[in-house]
Each structure stands twice: as structure tokens, then as C-alpha cells.
C-alpha atoms as a PDB file:
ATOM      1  CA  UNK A   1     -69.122 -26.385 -68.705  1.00  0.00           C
ATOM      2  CA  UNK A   2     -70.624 -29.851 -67.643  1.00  0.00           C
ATOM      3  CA  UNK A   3     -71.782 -30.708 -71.047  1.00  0.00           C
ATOM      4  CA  UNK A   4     -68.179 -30.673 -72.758  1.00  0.00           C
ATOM      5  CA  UNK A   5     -67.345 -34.153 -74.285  1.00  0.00           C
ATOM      6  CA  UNK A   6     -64.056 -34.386 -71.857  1.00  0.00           C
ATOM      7  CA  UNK A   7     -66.084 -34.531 -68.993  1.00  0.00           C
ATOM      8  CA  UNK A   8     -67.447 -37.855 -69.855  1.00  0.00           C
ATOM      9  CA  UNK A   9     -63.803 -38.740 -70.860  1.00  0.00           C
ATOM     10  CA  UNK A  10     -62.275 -38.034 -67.774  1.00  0.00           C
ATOM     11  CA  UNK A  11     -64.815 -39.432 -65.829  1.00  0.00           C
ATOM     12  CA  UNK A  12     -64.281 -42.684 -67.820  1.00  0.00           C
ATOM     13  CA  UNK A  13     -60.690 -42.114 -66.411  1.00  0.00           C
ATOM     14  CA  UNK A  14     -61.696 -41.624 -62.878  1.00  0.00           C
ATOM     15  CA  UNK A  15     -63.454 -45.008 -63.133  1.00  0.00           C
ATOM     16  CA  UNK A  16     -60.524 -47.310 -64.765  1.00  0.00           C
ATOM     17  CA  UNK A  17     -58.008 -45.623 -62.123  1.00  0.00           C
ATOM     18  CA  UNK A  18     -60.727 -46.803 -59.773  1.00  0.00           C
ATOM     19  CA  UNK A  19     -61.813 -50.203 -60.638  1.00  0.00           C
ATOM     20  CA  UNK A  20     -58.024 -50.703 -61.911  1.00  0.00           C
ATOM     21  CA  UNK A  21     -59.043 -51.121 -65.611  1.00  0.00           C
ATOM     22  CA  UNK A  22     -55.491 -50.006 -66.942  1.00  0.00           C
ATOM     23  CA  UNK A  23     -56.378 -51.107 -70.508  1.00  0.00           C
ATOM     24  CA  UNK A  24     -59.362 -48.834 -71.039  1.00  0.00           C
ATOM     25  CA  UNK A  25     -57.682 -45.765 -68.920  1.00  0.00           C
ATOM     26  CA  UNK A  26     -54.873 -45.948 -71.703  1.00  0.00           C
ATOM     27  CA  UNK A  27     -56.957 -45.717 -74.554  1.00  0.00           C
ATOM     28  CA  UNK A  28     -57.637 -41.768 -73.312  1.00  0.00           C
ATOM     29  CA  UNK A  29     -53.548 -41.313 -73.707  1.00  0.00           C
ATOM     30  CA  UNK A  30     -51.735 -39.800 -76.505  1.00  0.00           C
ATOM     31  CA  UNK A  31     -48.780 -42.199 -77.012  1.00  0.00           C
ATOM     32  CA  UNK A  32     -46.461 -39.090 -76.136  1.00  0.00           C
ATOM     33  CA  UNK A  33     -48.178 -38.259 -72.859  1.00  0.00           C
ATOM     34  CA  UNK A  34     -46.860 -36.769 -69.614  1.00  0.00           C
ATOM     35  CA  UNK A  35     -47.947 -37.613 -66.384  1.00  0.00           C
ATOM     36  CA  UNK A  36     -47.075 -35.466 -62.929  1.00  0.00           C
ATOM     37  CA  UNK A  37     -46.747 -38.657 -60.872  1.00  0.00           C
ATOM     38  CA  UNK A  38     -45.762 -36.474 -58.129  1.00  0.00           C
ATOM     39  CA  UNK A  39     -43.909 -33.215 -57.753  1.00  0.00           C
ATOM     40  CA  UNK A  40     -40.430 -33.791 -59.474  1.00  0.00           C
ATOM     41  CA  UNK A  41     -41.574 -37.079 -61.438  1.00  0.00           C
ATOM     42  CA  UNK A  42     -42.841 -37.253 -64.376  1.00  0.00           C
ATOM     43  CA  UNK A  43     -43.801 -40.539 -66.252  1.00  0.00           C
ATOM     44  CA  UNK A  44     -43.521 -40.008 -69.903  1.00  0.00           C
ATOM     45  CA  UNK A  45     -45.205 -42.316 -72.831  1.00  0.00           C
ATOM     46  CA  UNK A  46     -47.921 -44.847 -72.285  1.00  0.00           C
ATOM     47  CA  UNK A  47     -45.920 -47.968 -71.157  1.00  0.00           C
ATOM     48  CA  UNK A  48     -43.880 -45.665 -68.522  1.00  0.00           C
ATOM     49  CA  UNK A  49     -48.020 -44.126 -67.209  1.00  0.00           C
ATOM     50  CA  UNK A  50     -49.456 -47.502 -67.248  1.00  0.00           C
ATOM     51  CA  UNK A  51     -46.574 -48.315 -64.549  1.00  0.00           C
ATOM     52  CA  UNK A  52     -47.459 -45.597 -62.684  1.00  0.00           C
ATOM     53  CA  UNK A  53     -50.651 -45.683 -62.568  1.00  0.00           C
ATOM     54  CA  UNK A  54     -50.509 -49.836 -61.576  1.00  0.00           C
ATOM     55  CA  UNK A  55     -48.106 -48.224 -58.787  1.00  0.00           C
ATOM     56  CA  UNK A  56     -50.249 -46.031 -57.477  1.00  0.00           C
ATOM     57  CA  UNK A  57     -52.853 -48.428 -57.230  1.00  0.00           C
ATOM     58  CA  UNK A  58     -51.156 -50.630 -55.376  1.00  0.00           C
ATOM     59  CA  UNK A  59     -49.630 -48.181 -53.314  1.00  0.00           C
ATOM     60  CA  UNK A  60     -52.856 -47.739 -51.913  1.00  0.00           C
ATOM     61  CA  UNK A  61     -53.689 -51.045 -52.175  1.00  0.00           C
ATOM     62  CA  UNK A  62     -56.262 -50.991 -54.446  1.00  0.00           C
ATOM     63  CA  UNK A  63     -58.166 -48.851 -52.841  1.00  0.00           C
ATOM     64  CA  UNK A  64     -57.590 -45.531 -54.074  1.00  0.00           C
ATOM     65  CA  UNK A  65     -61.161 -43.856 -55.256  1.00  0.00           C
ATOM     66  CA  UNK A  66     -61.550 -40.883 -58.003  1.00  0.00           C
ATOM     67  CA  UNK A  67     -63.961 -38.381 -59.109  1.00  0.00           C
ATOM     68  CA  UNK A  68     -64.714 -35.349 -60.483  1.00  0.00           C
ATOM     69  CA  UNK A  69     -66.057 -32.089 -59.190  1.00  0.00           C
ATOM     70  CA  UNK A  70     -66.242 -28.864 -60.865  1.00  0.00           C
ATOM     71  CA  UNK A  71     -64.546 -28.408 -64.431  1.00  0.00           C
ATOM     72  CA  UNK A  72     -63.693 -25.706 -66.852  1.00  0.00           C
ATOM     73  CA  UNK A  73     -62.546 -26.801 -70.573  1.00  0.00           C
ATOM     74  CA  UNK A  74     -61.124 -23.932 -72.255  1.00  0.00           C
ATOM     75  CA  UNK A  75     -60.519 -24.907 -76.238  1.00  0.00           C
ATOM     76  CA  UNK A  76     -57.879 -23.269 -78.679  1.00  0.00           C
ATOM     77  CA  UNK A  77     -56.723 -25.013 -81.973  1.00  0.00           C
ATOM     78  CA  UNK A  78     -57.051 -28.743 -81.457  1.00  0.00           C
ATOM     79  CA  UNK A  79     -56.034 -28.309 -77.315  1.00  0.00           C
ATOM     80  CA  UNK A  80     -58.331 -27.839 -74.303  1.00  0.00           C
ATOM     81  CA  UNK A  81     -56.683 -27.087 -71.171  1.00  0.00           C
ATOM     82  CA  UNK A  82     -58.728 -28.774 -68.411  1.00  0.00           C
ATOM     83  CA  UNK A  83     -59.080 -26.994 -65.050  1.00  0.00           C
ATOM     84  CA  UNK A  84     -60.783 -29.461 -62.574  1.00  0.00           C
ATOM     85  CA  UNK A  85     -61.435 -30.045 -58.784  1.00  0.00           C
ATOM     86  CA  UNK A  86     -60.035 -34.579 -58.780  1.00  0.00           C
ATOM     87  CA  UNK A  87     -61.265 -35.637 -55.298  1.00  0.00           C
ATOM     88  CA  UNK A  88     -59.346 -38.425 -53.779  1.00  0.00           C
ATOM     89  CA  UNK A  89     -60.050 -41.000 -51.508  1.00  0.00           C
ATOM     90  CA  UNK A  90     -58.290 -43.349 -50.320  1.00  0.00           C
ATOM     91  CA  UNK A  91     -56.875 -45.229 -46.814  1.00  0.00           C
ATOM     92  CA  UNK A  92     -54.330 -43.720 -44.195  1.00  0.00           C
ATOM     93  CA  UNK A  93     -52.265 -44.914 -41.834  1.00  0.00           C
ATOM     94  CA  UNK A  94     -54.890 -45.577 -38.936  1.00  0.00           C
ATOM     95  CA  UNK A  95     -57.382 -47.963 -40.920  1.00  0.00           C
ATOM     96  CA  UNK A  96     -59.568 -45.129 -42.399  1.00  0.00           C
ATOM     97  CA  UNK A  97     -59.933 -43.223 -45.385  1.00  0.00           C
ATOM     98  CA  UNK A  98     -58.829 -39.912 -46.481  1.00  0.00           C
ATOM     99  CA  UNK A  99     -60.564 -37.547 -48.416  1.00  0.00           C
ATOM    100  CA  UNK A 100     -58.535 -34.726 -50.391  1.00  0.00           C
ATOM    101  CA  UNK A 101     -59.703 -32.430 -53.152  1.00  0.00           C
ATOM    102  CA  UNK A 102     -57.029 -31.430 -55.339  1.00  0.00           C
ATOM    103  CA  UNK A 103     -57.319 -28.296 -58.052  1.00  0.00           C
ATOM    104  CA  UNK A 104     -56.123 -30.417 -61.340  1.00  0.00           C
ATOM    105  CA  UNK A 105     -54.577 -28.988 -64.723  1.00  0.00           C
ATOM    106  CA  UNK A 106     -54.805 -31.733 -67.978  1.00  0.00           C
ATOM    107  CA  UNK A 107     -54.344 -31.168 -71.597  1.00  0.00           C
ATOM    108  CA  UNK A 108     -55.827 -32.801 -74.185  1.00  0.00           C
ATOM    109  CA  UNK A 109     -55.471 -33.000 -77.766  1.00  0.00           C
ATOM    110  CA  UNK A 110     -58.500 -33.858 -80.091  1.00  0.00           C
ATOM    111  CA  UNK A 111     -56.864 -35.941 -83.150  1.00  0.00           C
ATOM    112  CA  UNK A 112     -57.393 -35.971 -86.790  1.00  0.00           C
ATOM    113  CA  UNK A 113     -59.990 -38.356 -86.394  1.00  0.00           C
ATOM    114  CA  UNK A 114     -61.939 -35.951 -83.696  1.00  0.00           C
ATOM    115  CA  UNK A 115     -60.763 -38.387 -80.594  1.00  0.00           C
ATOM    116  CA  UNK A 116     -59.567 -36.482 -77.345  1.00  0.00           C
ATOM    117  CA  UNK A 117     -56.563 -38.110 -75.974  1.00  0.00           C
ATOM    118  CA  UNK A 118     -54.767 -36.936 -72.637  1.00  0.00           C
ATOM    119  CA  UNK A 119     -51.360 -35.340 -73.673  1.00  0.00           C
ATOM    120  CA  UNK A 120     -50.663 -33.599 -70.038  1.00  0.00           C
ATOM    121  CA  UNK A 121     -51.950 -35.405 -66.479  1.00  0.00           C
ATOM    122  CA  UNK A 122     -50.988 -33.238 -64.009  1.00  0.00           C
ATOM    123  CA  UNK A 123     -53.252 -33.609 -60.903  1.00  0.00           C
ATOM    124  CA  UNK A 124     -51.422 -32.007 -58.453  1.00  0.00           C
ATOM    125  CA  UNK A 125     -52.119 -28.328 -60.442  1.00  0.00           C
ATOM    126  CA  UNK A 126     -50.227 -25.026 -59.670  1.00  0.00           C
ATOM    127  CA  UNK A 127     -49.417 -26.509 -56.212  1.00  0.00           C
ATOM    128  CA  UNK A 128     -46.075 -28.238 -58.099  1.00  0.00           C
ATOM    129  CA  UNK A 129     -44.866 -24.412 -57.775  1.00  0.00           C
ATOM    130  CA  UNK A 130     -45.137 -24.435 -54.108  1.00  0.00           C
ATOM    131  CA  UNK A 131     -42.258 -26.821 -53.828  1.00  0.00           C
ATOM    132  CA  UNK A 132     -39.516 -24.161 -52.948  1.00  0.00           C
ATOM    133  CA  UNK A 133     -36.867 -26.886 -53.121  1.00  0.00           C
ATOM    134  CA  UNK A 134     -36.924 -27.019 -56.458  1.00  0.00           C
END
């Protein structure tokens, strides 16, 4: 489903969290979003994301790299629930980079106006239920 209007949303997204363009990344965020920062945190409302996303980044040092690979959208009411492949690159400890692919889950919510906005960022997927600590 490459031709859904998310896809060109979220790949908008992978390029702010990129190039660091926090301003234009929240603009794709309903004000009462949720973001899985990492299994057991979540970062709730647009102020608390931006933080963690500007954490994150600099975590990595800037260099943390997103894209997209494949994507279902499945619609009902005004949702879509967003099933994606978010590959990941970024450095480790020995100088290089890492690659990861992780199997992604998102929700978005088209508004009265017909704008999607991200209401659920949850890039880590199903894999939050293999934490058995929890």
C-alpha cells in the first residue's frame, strides 16, 4: 500500500528525525500523542516527544539515520493503524554504524480538516511484549 498519503507523512518524519528538524517532525503530532521512547517509557504530549526525540538525537550524537521499508495502512473510522518495517542506523561503540530493522506499529488520526496527525509512535512494535519483566 505504497501509494497511501501516510507514507509520504512518515517519510517526512523519517527525514526531520534525521536532519534534526524538530519543528516540522511536530507538525505530524496530535497534541495528545504517545510516544514508546523505549520499552517502559512513554513520552506523552508534544512538548514531552519533542524532548525525546532531541534526546535521542543526541544520544546518538546526531547521527542517528531513518527510513522506511515495507508498510501496511489499514483504515477504520478516522484511524489507520500503521504496520511498518523503520530501519535504523546509527553509530556503536567501536566507531561504526549499526544497522537494525525494527517491525513498527503507529496510529494516526485524520482530523476534521482531513490532516493525519501521529496519535501513537511506537517503533519498537509487538517486541514491547517480549519484555518478561514487566
Amino acid at each position: 500500500m505504497n501509494s497511501h498519503p501516510l507514507k509520504l507523512i512518515i517519510e517526512a518524519c523519517d527525514r526531520a528525525i534525521s536532519t534534526r528538524d524538530f519543528d516540522a517532525l511536530m507538525a505530524y503530532y496530535a497534541d495528545d500523542a504517545a510516544l514508546v521512547v523505549k520499552p517502559g517509557m512513554v513520552a506523552r504530549g508534544k512538548a514531552d516527544i519533542r524532548r525525546a526525540f532531541i534526546a535521542i538525537s543526541d544520544y546518538f550524537g546526531d547521527r542517528l539515520k531513518v527510513n522506511q521499508g515495507r508498510m501496511e495502512v489499514i483504515e477504520g473510522a478516522d484511524n489507520a493503524l500503521v504496520i511498518m518495517e523503520t530501519h535504523l542506523c546509527f553509530p556503536d561503540d567501536a566507531g561504526g554504524e549499526t544497522q537494525t530493522t525494527r517491525r513498527a506499529t503507529y496510529v494516526f488520526r485524520r482530523e476534521a480538516d482531513g490532516t493525519w496527525r501521529c496519535t501513537v509512535d511506537n517503533s519498537y512494535g509487538t517486541t514491547l511484549l517480549d519484555d518478561e519483566s514487566r
